[in-house]
C-alpha atoms as a PDB file:
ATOM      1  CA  UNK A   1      10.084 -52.888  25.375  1.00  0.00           C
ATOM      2  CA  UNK A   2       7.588 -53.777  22.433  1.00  0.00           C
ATOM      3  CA  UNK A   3       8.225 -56.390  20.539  1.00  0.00           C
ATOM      4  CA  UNK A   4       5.581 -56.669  17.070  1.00  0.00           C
ATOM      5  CA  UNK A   5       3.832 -59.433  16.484  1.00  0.00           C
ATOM      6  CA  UNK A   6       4.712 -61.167  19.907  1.00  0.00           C
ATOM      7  CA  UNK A   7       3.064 -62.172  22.617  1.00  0.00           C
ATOM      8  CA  UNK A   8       4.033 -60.450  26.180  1.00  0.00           C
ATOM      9  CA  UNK A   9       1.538 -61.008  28.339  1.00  0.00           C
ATOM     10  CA  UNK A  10       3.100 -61.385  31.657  1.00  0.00           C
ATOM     11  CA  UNK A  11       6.633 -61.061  33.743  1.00  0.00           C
ATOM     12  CA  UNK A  12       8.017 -64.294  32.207  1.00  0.00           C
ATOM     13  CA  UNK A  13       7.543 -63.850  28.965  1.00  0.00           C
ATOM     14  CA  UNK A  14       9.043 -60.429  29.129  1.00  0.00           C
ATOM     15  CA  UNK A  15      11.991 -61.872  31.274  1.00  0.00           C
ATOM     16  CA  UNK A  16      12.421 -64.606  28.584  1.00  0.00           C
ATOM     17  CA  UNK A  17      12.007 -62.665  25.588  1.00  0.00           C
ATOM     18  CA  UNK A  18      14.786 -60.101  26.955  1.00  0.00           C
ATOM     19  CA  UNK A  19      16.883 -63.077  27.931  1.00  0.00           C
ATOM     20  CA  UNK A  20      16.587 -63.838  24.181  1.00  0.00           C
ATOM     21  CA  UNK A  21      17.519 -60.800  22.757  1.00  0.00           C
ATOM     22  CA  UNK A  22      20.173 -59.487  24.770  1.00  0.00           C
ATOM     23  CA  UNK A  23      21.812 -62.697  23.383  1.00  0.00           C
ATOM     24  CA  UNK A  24      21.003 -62.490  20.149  1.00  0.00           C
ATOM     25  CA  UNK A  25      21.055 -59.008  19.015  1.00  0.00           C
ATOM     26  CA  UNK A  26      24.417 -57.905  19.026  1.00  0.00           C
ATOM     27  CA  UNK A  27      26.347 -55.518  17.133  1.00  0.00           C
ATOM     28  CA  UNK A  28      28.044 -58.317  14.809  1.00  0.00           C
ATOM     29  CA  UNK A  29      24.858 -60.007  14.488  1.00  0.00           C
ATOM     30  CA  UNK A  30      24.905 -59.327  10.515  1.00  0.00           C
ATOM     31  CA  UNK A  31      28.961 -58.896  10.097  1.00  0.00           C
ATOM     32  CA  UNK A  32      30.267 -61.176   7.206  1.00  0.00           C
ATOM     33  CA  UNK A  33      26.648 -62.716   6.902  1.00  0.00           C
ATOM     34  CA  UNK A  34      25.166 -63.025   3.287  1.00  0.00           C
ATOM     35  CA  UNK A  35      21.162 -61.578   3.809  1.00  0.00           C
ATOM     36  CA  UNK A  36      20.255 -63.614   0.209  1.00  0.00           C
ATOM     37  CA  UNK A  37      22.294 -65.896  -1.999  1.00  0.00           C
ATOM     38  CA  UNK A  38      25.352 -63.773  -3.676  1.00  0.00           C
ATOM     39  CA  UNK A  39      24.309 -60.748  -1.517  1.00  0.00           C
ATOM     40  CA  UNK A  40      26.570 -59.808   1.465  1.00  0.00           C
ATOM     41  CA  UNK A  41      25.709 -58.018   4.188  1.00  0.00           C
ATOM     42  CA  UNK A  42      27.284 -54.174   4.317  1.00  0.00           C
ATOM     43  CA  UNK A  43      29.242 -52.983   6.883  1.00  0.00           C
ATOM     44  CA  UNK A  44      27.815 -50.586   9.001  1.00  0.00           C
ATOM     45  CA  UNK A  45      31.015 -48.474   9.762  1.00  0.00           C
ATOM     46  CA  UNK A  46      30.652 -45.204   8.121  1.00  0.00           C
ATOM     47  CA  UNK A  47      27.071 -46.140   6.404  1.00  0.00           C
ATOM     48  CA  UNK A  48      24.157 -43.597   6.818  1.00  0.00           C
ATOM     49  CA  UNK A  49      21.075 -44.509   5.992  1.00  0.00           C
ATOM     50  CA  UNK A  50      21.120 -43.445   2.588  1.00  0.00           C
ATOM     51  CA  UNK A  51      24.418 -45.397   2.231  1.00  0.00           C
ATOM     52  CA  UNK A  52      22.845 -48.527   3.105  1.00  0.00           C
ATOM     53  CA  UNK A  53      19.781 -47.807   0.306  1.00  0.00           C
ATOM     54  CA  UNK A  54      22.473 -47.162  -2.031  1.00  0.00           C
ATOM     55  CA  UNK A  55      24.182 -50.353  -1.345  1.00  0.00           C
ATOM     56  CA  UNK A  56      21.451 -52.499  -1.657  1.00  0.00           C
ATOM     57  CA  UNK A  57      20.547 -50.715  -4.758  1.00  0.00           C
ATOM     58  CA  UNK A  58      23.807 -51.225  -6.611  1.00  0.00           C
ATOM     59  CA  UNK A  59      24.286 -54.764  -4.998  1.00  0.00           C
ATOM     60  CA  UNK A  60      21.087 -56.443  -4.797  1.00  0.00           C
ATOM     61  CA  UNK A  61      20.878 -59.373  -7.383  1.00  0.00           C
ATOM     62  CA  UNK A  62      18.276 -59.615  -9.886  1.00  0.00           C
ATOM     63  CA  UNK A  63      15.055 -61.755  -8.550  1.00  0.00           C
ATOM     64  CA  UNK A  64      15.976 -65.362  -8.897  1.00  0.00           C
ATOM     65  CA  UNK A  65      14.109 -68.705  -7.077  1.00  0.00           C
ATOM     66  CA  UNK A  66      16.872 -68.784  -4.635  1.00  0.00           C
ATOM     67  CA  UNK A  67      16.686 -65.405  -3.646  1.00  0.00           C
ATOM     68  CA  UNK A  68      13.015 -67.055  -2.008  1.00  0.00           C
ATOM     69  CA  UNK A  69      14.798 -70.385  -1.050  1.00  0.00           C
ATOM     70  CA  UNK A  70      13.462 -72.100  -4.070  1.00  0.00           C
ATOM     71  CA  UNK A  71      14.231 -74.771  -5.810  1.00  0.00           C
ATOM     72  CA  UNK A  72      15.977 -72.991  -9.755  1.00  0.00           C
ATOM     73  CA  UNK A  73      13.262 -75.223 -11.436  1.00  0.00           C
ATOM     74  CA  UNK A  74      10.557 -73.942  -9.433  1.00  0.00           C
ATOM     75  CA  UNK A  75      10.488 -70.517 -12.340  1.00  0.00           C
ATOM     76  CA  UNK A  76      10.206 -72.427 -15.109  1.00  0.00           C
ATOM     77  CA  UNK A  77       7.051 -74.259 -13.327  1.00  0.00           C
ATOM     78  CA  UNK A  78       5.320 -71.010 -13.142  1.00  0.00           C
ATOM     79  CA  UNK A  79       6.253 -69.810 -16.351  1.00  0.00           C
ATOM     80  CA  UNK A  80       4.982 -73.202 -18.259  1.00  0.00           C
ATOM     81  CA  UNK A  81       1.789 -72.409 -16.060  1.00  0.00           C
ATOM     82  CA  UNK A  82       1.440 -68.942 -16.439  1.00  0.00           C
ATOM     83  CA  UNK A  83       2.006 -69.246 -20.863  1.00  0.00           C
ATOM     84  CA  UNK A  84      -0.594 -72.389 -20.307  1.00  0.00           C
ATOM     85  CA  UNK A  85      -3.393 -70.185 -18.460  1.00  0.00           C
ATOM     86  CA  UNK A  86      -2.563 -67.245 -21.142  1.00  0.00           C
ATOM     87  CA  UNK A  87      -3.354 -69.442 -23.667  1.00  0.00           C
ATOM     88  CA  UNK A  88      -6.280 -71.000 -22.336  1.00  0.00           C
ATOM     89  CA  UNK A  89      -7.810 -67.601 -21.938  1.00  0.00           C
ATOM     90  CA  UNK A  90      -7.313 -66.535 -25.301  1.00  0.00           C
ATOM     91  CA  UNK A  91      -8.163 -70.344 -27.205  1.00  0.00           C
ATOM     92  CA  UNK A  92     -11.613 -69.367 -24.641  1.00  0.00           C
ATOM     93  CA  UNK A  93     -11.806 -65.654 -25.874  1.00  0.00           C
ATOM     94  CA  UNK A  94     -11.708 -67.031 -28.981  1.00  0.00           C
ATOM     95  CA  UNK A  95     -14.262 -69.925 -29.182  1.00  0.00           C
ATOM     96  CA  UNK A  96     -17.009 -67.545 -27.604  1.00  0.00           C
ATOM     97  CA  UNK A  97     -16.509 -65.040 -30.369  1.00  0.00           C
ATOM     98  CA  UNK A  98     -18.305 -66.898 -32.977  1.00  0.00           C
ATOM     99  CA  UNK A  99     -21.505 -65.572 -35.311  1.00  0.00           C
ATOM    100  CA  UNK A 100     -22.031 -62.099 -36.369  1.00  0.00           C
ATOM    101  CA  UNK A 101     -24.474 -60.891 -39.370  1.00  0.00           C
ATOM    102  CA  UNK A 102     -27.447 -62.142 -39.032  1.00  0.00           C
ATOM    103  CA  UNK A 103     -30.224 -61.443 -42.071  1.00  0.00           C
ATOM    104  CA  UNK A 104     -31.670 -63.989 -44.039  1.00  0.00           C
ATOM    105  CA  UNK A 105     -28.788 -65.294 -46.087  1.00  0.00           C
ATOM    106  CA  UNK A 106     -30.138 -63.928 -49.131  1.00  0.00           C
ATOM    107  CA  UNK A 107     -29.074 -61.893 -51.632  1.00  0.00           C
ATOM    108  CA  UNK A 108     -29.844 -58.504 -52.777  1.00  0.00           C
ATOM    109  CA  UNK A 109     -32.747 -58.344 -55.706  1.00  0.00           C
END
């Protein structure tokens, strides 16, 4: 009886927390549910655990906003601010890199 990241710290809580999972966790808990939009969850029938990492590596869909419950917009926010703080670096880069030579602006004799 562990549970990570709880807190157990005396008879009720334990007797609540099992109450809670022996309702919960069941053996169709993930059976036709989708674990991220256009990804369905596998069917455990016949899967070792190697069949379940090669499922979700021929299945899983590319990295998307929704995929993180995001809004579709929400990427092309952080691309317009991650192009804007690229380019502020480099217009900075640039400014600072001024001068060079030196001598007395003279010519040779």
């Amino acid at each position: 009886e562990i549970m990570y990241g709880g807190h157990i710290t005396d008879f009720w809580d334990r007797l609540v927390d099992n109450n809670y999972l022996a309702i919960i966790m069941k053996e169709d808990l993930l059976e036709g549910a989708e674990l991220g939009p256009g990804f369905p969850a596998p069917s455990p029938e016949g899967l070792s655990n190697q069949g379940y990492s090669d499922y979700v590596s021929a299945n899983l869909p590319e990295e998307s906003p929704p995929m993180y419950g995001l809004h579709e917009n929400s990427e092309i926010a952080y691309l317009n601010s991650a192009t804007s703080a690229v380019f502020d670096t480099i217009l900075r880069l640039k400014a600072g890199s001024g001068g060079g030579g030196g001598g007395d602006g003279g010519g040779v004799d």
